[in-house]
PDB file of N, CA and C in Angstrom:
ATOM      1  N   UNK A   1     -69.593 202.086  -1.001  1.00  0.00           N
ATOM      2  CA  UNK A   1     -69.900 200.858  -1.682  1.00  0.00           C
ATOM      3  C   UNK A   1     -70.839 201.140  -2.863  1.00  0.00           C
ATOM      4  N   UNK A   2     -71.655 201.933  -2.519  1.00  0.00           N
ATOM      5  CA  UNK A   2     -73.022 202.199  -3.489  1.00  0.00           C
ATOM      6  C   UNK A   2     -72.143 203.039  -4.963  1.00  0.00           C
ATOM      7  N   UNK A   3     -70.883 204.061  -4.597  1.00  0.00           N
ATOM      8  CA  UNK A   3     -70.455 204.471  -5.891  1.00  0.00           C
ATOM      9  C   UNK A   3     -69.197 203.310  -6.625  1.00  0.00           C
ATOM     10  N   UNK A   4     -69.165 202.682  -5.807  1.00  0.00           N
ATOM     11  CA  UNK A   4     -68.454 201.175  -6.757  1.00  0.00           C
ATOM     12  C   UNK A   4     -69.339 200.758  -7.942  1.00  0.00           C
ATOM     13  N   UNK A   5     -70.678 200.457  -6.895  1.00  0.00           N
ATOM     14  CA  UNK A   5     -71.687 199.344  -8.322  1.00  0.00           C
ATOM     15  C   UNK A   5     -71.492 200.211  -9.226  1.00  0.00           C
ATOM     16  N   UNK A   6     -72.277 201.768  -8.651  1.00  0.00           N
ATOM     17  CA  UNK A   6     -72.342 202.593 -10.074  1.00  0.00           C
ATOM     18  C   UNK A   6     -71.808 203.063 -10.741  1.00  0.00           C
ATOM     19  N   UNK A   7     -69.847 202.982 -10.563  1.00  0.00           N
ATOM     20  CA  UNK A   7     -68.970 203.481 -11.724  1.00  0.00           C
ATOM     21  C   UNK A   7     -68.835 204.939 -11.017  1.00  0.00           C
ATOM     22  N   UNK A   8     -68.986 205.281 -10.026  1.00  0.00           N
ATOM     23  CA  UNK A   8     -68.734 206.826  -9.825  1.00  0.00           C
ATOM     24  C   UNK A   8     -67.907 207.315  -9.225  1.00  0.00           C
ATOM     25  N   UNK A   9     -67.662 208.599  -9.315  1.00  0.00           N
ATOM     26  CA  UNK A   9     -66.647 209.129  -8.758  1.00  0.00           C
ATOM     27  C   UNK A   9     -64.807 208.468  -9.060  1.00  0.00           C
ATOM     28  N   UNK A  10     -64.158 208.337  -8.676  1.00  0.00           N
ATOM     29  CA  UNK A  10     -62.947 207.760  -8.213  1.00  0.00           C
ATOM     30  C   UNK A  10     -63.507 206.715  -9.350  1.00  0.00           C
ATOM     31  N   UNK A  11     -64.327 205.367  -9.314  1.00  0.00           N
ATOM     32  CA  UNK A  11     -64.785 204.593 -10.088  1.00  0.00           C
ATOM     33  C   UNK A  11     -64.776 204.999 -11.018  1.00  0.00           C
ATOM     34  N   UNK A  12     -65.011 206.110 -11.794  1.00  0.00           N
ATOM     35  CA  UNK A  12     -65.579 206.184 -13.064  1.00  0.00           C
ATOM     36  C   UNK A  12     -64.100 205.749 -14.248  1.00  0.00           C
ATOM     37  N   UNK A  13     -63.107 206.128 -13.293  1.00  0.00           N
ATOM     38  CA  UNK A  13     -61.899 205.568 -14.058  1.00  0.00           C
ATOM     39  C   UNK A  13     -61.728 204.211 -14.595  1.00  0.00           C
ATOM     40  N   UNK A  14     -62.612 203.358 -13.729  1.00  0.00           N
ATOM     41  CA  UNK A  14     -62.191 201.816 -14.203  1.00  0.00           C
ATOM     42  C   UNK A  14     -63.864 201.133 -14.576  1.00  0.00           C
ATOM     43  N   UNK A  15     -65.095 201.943 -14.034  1.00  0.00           N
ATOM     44  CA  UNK A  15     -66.407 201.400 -14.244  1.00  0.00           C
ATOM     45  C   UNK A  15     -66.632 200.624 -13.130  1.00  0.00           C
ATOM     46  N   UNK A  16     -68.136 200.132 -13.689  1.00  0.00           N
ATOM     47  CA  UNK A  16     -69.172 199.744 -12.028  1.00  0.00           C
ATOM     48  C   UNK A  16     -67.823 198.719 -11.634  1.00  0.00           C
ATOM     49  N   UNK A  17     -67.937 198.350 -10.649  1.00  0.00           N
ATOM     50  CA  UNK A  17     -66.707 197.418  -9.604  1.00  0.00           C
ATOM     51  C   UNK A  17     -68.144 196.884  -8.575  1.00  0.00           C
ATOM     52  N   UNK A  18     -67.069 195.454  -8.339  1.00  0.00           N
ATOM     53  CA  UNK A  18     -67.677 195.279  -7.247  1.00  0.00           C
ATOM     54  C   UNK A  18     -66.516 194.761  -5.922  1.00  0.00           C
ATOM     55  N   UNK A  19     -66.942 195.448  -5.012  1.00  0.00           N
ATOM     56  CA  UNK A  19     -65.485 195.491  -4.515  1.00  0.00           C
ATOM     57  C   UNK A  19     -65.636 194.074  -3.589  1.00  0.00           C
ATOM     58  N   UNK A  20     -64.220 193.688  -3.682  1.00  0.00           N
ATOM     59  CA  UNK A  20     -64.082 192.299  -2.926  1.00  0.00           C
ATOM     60  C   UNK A  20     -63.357 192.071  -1.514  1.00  0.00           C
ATOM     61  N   UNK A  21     -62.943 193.178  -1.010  1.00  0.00           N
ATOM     62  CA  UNK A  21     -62.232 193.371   0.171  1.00  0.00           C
ATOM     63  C   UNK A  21     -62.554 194.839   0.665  1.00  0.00           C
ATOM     64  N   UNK A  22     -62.216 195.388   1.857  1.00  0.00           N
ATOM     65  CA  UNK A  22     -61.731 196.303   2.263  1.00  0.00           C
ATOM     66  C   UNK A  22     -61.067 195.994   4.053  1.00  0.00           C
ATOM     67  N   UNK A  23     -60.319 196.598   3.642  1.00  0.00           N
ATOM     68  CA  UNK A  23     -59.311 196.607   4.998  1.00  0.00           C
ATOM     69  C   UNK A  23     -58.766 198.087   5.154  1.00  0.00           C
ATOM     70  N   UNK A  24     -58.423 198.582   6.466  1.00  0.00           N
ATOM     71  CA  UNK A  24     -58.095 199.525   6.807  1.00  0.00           C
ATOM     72  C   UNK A  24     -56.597 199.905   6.428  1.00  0.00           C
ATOM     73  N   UNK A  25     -55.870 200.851   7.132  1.00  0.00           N
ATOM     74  CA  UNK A  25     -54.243 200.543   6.606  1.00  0.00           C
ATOM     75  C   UNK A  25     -53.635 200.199   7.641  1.00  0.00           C
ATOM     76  N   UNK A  26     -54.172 200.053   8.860  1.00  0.00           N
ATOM     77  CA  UNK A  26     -53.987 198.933  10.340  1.00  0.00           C
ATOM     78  C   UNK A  26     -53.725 199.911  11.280  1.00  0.00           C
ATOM     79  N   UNK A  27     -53.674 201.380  11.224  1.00  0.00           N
ATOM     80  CA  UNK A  27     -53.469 202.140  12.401  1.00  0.00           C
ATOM     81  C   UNK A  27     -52.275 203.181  11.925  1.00  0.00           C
ATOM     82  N   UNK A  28     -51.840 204.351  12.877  1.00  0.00           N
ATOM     83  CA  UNK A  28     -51.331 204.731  12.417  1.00  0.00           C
ATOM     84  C   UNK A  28     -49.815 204.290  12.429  1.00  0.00           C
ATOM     85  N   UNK A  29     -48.450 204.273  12.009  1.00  0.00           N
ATOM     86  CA  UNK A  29     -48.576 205.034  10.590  1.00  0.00           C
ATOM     87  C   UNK A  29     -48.925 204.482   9.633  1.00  0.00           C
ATOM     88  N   UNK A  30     -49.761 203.695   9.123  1.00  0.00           N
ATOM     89  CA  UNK A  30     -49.908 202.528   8.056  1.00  0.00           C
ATOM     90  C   UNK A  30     -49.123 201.517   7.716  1.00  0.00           C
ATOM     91  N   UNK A  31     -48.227 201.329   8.701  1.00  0.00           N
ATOM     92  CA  UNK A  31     -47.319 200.065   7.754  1.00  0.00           C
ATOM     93  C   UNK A  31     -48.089 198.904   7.490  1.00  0.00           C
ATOM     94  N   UNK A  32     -49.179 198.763   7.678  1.00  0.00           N
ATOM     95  CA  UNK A  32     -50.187 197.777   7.098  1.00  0.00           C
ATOM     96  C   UNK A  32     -50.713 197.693   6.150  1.00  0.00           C
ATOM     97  N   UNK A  33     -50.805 198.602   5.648  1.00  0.00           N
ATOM     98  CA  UNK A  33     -51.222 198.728   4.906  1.00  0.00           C
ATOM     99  C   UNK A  33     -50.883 198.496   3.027  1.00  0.00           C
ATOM    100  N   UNK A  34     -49.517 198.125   2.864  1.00  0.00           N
ATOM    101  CA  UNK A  34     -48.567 197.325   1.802  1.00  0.00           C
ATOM    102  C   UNK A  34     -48.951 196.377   2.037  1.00  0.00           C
ATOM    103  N   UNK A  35     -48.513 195.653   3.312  1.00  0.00           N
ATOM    104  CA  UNK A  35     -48.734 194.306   2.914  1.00  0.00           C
ATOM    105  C   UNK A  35     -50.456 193.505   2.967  1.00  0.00           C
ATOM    106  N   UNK A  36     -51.395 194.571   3.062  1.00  0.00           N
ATOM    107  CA  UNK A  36     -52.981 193.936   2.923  1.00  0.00           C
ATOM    108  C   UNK A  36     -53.270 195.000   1.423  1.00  0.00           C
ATOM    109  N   UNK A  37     -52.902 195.304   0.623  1.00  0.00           N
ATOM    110  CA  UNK A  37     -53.025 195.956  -0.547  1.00  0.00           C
ATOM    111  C   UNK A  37     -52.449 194.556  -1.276  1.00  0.00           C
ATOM    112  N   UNK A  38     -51.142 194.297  -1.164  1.00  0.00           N
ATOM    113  CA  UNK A  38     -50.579 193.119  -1.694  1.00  0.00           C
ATOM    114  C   UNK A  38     -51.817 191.767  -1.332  1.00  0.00           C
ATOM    115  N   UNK A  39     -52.014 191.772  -0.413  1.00  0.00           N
ATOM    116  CA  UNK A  39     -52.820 190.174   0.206  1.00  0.00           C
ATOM    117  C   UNK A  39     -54.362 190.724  -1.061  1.00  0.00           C
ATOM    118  N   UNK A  40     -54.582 191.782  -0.838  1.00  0.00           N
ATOM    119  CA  UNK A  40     -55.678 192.125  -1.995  1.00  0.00           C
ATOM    120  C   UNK A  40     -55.770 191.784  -3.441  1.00  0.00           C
ATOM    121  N   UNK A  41     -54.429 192.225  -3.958  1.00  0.00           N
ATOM    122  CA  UNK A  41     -53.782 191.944  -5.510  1.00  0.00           C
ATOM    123  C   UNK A  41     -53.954 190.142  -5.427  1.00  0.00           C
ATOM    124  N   UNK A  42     -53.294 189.616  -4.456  1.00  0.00           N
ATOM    125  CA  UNK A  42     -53.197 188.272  -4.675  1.00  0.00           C
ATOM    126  C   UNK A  42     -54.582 187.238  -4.682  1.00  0.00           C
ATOM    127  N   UNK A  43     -55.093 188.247  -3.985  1.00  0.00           N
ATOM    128  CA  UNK A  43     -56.833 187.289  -3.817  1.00  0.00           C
ATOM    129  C   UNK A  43     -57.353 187.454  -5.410  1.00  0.00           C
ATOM    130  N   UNK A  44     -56.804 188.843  -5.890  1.00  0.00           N
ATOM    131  CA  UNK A  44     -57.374 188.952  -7.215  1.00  0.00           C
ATOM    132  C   UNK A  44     -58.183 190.281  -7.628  1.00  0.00           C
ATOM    133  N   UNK A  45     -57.303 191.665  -7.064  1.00  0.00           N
ATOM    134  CA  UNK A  45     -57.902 192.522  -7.075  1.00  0.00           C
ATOM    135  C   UNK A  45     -57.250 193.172  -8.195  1.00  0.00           C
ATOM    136  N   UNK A  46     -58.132 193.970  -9.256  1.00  0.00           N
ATOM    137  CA  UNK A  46     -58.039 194.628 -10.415  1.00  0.00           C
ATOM    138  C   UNK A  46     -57.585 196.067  -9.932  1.00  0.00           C
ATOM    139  N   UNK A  47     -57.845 196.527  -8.761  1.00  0.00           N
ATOM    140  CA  UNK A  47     -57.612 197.915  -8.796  1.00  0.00           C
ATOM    141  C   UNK A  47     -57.874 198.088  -6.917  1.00  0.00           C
ATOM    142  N   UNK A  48     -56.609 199.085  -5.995  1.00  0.00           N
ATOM    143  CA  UNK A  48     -56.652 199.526  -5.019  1.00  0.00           C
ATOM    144  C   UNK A  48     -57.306 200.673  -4.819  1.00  0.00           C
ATOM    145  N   UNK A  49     -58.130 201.237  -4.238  1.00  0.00           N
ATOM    146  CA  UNK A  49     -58.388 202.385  -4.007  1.00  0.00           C
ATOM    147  C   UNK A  49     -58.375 203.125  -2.370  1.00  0.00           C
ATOM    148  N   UNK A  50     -57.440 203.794  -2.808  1.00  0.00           N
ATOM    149  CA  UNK A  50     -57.097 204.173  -0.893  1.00  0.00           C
ATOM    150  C   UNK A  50     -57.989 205.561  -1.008  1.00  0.00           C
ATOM    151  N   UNK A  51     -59.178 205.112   0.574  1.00  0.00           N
ATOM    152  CA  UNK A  51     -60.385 206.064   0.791  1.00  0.00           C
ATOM    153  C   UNK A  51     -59.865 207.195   1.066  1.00  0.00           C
ATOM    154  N   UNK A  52     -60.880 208.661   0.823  1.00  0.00           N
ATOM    155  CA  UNK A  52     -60.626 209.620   0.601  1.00  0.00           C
ATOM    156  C   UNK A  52     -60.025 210.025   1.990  1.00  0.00           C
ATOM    157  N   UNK A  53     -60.456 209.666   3.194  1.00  0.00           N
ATOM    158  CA  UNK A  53     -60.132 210.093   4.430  1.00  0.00           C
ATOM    159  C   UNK A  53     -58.883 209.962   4.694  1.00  0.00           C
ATOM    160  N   UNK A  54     -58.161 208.829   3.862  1.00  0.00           N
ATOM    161  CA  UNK A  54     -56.690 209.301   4.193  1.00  0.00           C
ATOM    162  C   UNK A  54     -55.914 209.988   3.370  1.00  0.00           C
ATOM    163  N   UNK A  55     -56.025 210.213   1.871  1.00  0.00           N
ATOM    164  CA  UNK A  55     -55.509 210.689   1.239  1.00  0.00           C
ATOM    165  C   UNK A  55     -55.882 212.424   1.166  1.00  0.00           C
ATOM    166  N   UNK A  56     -57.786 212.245   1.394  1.00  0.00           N
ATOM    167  CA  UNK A  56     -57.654 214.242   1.214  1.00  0.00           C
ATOM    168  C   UNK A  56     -58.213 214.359   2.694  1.00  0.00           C
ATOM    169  N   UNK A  57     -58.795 214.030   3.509  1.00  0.00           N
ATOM    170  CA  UNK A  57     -58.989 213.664   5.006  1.00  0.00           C
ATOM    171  C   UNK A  57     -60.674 214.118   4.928  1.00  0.00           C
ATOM    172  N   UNK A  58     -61.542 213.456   4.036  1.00  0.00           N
ATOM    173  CA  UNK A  58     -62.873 213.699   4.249  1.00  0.00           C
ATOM    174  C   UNK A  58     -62.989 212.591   5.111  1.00  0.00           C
ATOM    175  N   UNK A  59     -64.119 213.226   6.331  1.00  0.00           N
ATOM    176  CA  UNK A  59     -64.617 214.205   5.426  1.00  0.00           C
ATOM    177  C   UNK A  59     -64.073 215.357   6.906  1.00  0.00           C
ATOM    178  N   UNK A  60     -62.899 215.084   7.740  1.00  0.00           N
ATOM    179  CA  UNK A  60     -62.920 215.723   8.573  1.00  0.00           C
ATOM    180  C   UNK A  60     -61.402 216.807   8.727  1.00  0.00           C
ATOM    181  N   UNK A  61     -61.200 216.950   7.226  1.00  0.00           N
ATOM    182  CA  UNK A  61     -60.519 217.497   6.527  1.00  0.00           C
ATOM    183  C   UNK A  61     -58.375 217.560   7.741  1.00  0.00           C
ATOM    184  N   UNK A  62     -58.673 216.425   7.581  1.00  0.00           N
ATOM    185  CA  UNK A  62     -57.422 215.999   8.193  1.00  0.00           C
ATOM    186  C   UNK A  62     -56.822 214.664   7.579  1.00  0.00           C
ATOM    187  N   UNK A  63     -55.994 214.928   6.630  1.00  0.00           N
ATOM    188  CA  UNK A  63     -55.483 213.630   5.694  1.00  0.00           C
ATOM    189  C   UNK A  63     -54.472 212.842   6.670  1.00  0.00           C
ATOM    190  N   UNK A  64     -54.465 211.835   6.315  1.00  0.00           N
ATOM    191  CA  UNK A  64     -53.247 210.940   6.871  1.00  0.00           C
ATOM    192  C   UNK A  64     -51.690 211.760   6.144  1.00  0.00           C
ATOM    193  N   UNK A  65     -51.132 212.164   7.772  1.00  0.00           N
ATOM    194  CA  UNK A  65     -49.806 212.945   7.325  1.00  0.00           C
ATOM    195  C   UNK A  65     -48.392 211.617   6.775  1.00  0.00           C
ATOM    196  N   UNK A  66     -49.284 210.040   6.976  1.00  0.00           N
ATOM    197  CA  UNK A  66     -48.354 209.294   6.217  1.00  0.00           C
ATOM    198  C   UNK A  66     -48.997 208.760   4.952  1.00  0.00           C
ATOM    199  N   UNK A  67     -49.739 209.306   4.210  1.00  0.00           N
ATOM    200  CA  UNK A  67     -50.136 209.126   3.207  1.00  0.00           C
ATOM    201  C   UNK A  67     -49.150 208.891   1.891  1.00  0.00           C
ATOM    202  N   UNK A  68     -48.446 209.401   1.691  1.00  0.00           N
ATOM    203  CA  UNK A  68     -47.424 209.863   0.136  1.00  0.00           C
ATOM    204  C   UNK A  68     -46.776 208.788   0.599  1.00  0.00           C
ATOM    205  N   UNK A  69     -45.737 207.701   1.808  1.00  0.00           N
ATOM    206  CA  UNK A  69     -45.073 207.562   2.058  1.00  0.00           C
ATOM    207  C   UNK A  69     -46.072 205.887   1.758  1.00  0.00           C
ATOM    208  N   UNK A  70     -47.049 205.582   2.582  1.00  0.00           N
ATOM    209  CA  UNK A  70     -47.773 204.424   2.279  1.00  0.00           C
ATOM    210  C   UNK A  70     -48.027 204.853   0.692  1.00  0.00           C
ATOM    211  N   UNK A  71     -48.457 205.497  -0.397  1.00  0.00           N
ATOM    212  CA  UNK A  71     -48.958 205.363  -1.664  1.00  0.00           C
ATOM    213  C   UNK A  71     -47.383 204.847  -2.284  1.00  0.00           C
ATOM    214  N   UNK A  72     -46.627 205.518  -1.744  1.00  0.00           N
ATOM    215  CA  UNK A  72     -45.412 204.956  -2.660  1.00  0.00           C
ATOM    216  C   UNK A  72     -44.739 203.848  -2.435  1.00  0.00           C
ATOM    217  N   UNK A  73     -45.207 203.383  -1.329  1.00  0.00           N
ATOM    218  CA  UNK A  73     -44.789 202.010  -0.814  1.00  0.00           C
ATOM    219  C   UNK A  73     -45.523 200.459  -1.317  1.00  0.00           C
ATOM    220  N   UNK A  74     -46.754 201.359  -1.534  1.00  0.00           N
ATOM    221  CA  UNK A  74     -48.087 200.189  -1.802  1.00  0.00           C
ATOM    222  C   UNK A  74     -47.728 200.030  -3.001  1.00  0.00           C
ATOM    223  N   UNK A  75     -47.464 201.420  -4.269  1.00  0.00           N
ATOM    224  CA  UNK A  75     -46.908 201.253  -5.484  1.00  0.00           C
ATOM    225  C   UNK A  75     -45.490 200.166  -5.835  1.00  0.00           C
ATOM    226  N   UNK A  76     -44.888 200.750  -5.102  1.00  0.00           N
ATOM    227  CA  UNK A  76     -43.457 199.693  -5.223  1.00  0.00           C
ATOM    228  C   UNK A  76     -43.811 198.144  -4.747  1.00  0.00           C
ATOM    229  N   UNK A  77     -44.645 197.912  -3.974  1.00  0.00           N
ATOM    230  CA  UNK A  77     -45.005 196.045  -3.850  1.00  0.00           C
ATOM    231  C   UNK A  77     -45.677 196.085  -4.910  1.00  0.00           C
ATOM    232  N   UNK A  78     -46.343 196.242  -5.514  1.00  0.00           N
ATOM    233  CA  UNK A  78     -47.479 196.389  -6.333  1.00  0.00           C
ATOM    234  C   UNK A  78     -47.331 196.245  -7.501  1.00  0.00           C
ATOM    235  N   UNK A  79     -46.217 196.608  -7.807  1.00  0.00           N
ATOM    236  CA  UNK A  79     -45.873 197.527  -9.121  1.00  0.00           C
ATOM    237  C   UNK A  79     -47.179 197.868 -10.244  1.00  0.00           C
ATOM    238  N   UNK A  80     -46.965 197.190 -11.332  1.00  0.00           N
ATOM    239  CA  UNK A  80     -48.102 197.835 -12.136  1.00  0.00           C
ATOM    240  C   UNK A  80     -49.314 196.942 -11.964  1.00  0.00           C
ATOM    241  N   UNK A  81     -49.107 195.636 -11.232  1.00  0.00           N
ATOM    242  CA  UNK A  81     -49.956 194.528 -11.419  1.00  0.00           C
ATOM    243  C   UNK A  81     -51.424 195.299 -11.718  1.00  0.00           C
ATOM    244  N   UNK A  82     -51.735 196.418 -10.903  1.00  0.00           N
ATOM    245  CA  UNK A  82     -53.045 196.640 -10.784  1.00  0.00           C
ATOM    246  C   UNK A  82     -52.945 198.360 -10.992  1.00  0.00           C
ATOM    247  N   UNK A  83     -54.048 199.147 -11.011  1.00  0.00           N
ATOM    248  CA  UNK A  83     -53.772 200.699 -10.715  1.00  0.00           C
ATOM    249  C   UNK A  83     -54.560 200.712  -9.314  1.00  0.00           C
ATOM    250  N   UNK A  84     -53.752 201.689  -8.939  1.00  0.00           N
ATOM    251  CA  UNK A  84     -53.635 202.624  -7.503  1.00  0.00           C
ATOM    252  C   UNK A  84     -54.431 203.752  -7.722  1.00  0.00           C
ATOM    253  N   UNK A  85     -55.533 204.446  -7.297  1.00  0.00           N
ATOM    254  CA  UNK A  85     -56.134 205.028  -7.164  1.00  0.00           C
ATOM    255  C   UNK A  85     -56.440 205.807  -5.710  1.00  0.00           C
ATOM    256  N   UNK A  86     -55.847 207.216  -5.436  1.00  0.00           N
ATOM    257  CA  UNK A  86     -55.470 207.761  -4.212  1.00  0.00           C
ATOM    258  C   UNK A  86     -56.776 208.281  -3.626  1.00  0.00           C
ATOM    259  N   UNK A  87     -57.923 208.008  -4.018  1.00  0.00           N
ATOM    260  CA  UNK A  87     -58.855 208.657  -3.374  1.00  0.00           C
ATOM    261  C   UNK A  87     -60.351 207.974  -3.926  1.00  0.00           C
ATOM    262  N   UNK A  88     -61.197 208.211  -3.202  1.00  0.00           N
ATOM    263  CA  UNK A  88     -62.563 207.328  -3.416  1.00  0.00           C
ATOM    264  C   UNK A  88     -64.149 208.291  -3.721  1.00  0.00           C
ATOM    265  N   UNK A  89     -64.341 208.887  -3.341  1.00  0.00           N
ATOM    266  CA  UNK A  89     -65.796 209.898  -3.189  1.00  0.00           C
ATOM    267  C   UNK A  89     -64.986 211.683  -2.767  1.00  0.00           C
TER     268      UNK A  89
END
């Protein structure tokens, strides 16, 4: 949360944020995770950012092995409305 305010990391692409949701991707394999990315966009979110733990698996260096499959899924509901950002800190 603290590198949102300050624009960092992953942030620095879009600047300070203040984030208005977070939700998990509902378990494994994520199929929840499209449709609460979408419920996000619609509340009015400028930008997704899926946390580092599933995409590079910090910090316990075990990524979500359905990762690529939810990013390209979240992309296709999504389309450009917003940018997708695969990782956080």
């Amino acid at each position: 949360m603290k590198v949102a305010a300050e624009g960092k990391f992953a942030f620095e692409e879009i600047g300070t944020s203040e984030i208005i949701g977070f939700v998990s991707c509902g378990g494994c394999p994520g199929k929840k995770a499209v449709t609460r990315a979408k419920m996000m966009v619609d509340r009015g979110a400028e930008a997704i950012l899926v946390a580092s733990c599933i995409s590079k698996g910090n910090p316990i260096g075990f990524p979500c092995p359905h990762y690529e499959k939810m990013q390209e899924s979240i992309e296709k509901k999504i389309g450009t409305q917003v940018k997708l950002i695969g990782w956080t800190h």
